[in-house]
Protein backbone atom coordinates (compact mmCIF):
# COMPACT_ATOMS: atom_id res chain seq x y z
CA UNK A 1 0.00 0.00 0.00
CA UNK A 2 1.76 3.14 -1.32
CA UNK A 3 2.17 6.10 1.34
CA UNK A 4 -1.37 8.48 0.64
CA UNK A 5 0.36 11.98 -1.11
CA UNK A 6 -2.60 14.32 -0.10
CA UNK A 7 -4.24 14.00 3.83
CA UNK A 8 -7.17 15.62 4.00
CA UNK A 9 -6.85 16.66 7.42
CA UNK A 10 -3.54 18.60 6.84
CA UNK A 11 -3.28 21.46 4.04
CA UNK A 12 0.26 21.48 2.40
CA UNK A 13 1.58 23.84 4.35
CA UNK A 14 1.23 21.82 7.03
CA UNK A 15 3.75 19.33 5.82
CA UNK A 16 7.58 18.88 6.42
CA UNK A 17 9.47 17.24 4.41
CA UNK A 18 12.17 13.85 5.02
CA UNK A 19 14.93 12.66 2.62
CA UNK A 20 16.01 9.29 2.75
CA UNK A 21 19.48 8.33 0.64
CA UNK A 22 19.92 4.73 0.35
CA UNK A 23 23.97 4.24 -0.19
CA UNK A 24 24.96 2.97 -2.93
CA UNK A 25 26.79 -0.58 -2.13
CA UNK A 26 27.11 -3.92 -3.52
CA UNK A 27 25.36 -6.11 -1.14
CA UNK A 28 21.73 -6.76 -1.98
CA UNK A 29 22.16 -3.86 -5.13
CA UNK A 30 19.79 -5.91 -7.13
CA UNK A 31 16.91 -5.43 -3.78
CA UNK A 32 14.49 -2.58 -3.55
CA UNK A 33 14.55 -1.04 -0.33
CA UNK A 34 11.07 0.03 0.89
CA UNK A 35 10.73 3.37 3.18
CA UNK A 36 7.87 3.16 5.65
CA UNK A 37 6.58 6.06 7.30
CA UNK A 38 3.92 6.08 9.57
CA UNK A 39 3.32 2.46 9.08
CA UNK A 40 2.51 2.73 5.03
CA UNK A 41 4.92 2.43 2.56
CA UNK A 42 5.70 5.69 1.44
CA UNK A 43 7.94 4.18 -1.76
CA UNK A 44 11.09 2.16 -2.97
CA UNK A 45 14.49 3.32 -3.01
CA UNK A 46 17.05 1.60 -5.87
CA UNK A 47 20.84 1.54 -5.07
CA UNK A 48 22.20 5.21 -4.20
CA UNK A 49 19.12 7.11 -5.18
CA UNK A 50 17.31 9.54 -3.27
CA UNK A 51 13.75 10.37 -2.59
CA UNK A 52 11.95 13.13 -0.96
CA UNK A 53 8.77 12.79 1.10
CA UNK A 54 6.35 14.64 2.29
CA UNK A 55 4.84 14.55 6.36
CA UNK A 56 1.58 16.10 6.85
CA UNK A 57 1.11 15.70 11.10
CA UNK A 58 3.59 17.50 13.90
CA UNK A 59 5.77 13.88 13.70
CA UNK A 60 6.54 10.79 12.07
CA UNK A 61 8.18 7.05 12.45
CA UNK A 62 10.56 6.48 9.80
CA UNK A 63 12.09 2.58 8.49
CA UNK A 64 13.41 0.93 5.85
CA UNK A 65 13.24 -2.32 4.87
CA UNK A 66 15.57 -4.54 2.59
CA UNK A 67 14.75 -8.08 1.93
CA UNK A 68 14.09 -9.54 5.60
CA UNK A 69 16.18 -6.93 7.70
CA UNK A 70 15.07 -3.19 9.21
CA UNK A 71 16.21 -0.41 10.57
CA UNK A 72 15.43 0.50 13.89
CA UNK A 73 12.22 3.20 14.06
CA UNK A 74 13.50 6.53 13.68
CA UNK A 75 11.11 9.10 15.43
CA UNK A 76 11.14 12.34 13.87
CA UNK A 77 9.26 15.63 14.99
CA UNK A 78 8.35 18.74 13.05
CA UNK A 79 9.44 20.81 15.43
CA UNK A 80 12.97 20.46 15.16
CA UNK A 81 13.32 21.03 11.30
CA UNK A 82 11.23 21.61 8.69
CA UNK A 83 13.20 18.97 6.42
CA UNK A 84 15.48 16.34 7.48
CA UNK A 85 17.88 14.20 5.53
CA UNK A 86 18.70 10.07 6.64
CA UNK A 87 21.13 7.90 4.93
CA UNK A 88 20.22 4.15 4.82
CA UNK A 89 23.06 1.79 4.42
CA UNK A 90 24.17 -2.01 5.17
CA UNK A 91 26.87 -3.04 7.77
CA UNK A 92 28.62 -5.22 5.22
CA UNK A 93 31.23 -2.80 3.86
CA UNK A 94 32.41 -2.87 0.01
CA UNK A 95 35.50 -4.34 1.09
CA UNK A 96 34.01 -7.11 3.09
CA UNK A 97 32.18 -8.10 0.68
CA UNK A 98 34.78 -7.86 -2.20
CA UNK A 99 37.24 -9.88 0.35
CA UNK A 100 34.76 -12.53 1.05
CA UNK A 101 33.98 -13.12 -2.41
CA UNK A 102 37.68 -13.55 -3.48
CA UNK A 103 38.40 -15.73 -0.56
CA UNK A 104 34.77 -17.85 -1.75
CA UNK A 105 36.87 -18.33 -4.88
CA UNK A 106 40.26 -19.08 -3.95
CA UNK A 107 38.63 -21.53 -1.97
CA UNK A 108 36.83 -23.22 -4.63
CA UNK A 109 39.68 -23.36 -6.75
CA UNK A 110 41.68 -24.37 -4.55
CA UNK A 111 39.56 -27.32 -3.20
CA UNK A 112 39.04 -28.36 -7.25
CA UNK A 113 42.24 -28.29 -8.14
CA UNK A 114 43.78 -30.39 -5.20
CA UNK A 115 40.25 -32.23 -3.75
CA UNK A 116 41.38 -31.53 -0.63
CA UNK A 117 38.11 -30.69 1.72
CA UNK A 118 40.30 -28.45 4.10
CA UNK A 119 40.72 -25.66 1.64
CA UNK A 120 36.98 -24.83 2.70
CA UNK A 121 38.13 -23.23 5.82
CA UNK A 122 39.30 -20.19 3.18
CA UNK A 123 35.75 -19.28 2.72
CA UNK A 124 34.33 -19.61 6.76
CA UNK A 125 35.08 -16.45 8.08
CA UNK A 126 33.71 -14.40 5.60
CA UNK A 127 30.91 -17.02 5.07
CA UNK A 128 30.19 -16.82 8.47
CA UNK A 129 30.20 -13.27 9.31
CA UNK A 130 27.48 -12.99 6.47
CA UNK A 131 25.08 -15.55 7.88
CA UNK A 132 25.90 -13.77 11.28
CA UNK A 133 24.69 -10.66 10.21
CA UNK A 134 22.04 -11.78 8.22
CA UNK A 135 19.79 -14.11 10.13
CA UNK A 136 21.48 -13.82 14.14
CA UNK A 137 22.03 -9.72 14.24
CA UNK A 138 19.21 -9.14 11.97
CA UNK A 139 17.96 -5.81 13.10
CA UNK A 140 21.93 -4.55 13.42
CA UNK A 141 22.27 -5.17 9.65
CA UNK A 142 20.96 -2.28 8.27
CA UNK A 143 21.91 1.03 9.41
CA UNK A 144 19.81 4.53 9.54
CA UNK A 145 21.19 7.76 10.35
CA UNK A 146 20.78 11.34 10.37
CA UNK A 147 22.39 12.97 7.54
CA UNK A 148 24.69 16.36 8.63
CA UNK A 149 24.30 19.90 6.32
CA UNK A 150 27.60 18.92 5.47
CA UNK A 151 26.92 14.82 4.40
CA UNK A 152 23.97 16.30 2.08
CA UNK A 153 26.16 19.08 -0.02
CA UNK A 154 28.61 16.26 -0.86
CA UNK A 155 26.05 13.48 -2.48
């Protein structure tokens, strides 16, 4: 159910206004991330894009979804600014998951070329780490955060 763009209860200058950045990273770049706000989906971000949307109401409850992991709830009020910026990203770096994947296949080569089983162990750490993150720390896998002045003139 898509977030409603016109309350009746609230006229449009009653509204303030969030930004949510989803960074752009390789893990899960293929995923739409939804943005729920007030409990209704208020749309779907694609890797590093950017949306802006509009709160009619004095606050709101902002999260973000990506395949079965959340942020925690963000509560924002419209009393502290009349637009806010948040930048949604995953705990699994770039480089982790560029060094896990090379390790994944050195392993497999490795264990092809010689059949030797114990070459495996190559691949556990990072293998492991990932299914940590995933499935045990679930709600620590995604990260939300409130964007500085400075953090939104860069992007």
């Amino acid at each position: 159910m898509q977030y409603p763009e016109l309350n009746h209860f609230f006229t449009a200058g009653d509204a303030f206004h969030i930004t949510v950045t989803r960074k752009s990273q390789l893990m899960e770049s293929h995923e739409p991330m939804q943005i729920i706000i007030n409990g209704y989906q208020a749309g779907l971000l694609k890797n590093g894009e950017t949306a802006t949307y509009p709160i009619y109401g004095e606050q709101a409850q902002l999260q973000a979804y990506l395949a079965m992991n959340k942020t925690p709830v963000v509560h924002i009020s419209a009393a502290e600014a009349s637009e806010k910026s948040f930048l949604v990203e995953s705990s699994m770096t770039n480089t982790l998951f560029i060094t896990g994947t090379i390790l994944v296949i050195i392993s497999a080569i490795l264990v092809l070329r010689t059949e030797q089983l114990l070459y495996m162990l190559i691949a556990a750490p990072p293998a492991l780490y990932h299914v940590y993150m995933r499935f045990i720390k679930k709600d620590k896998y995604l990260l939300i955060r409130e964007m500085e002045i400075a953090d939104v003139k860069l992007s």
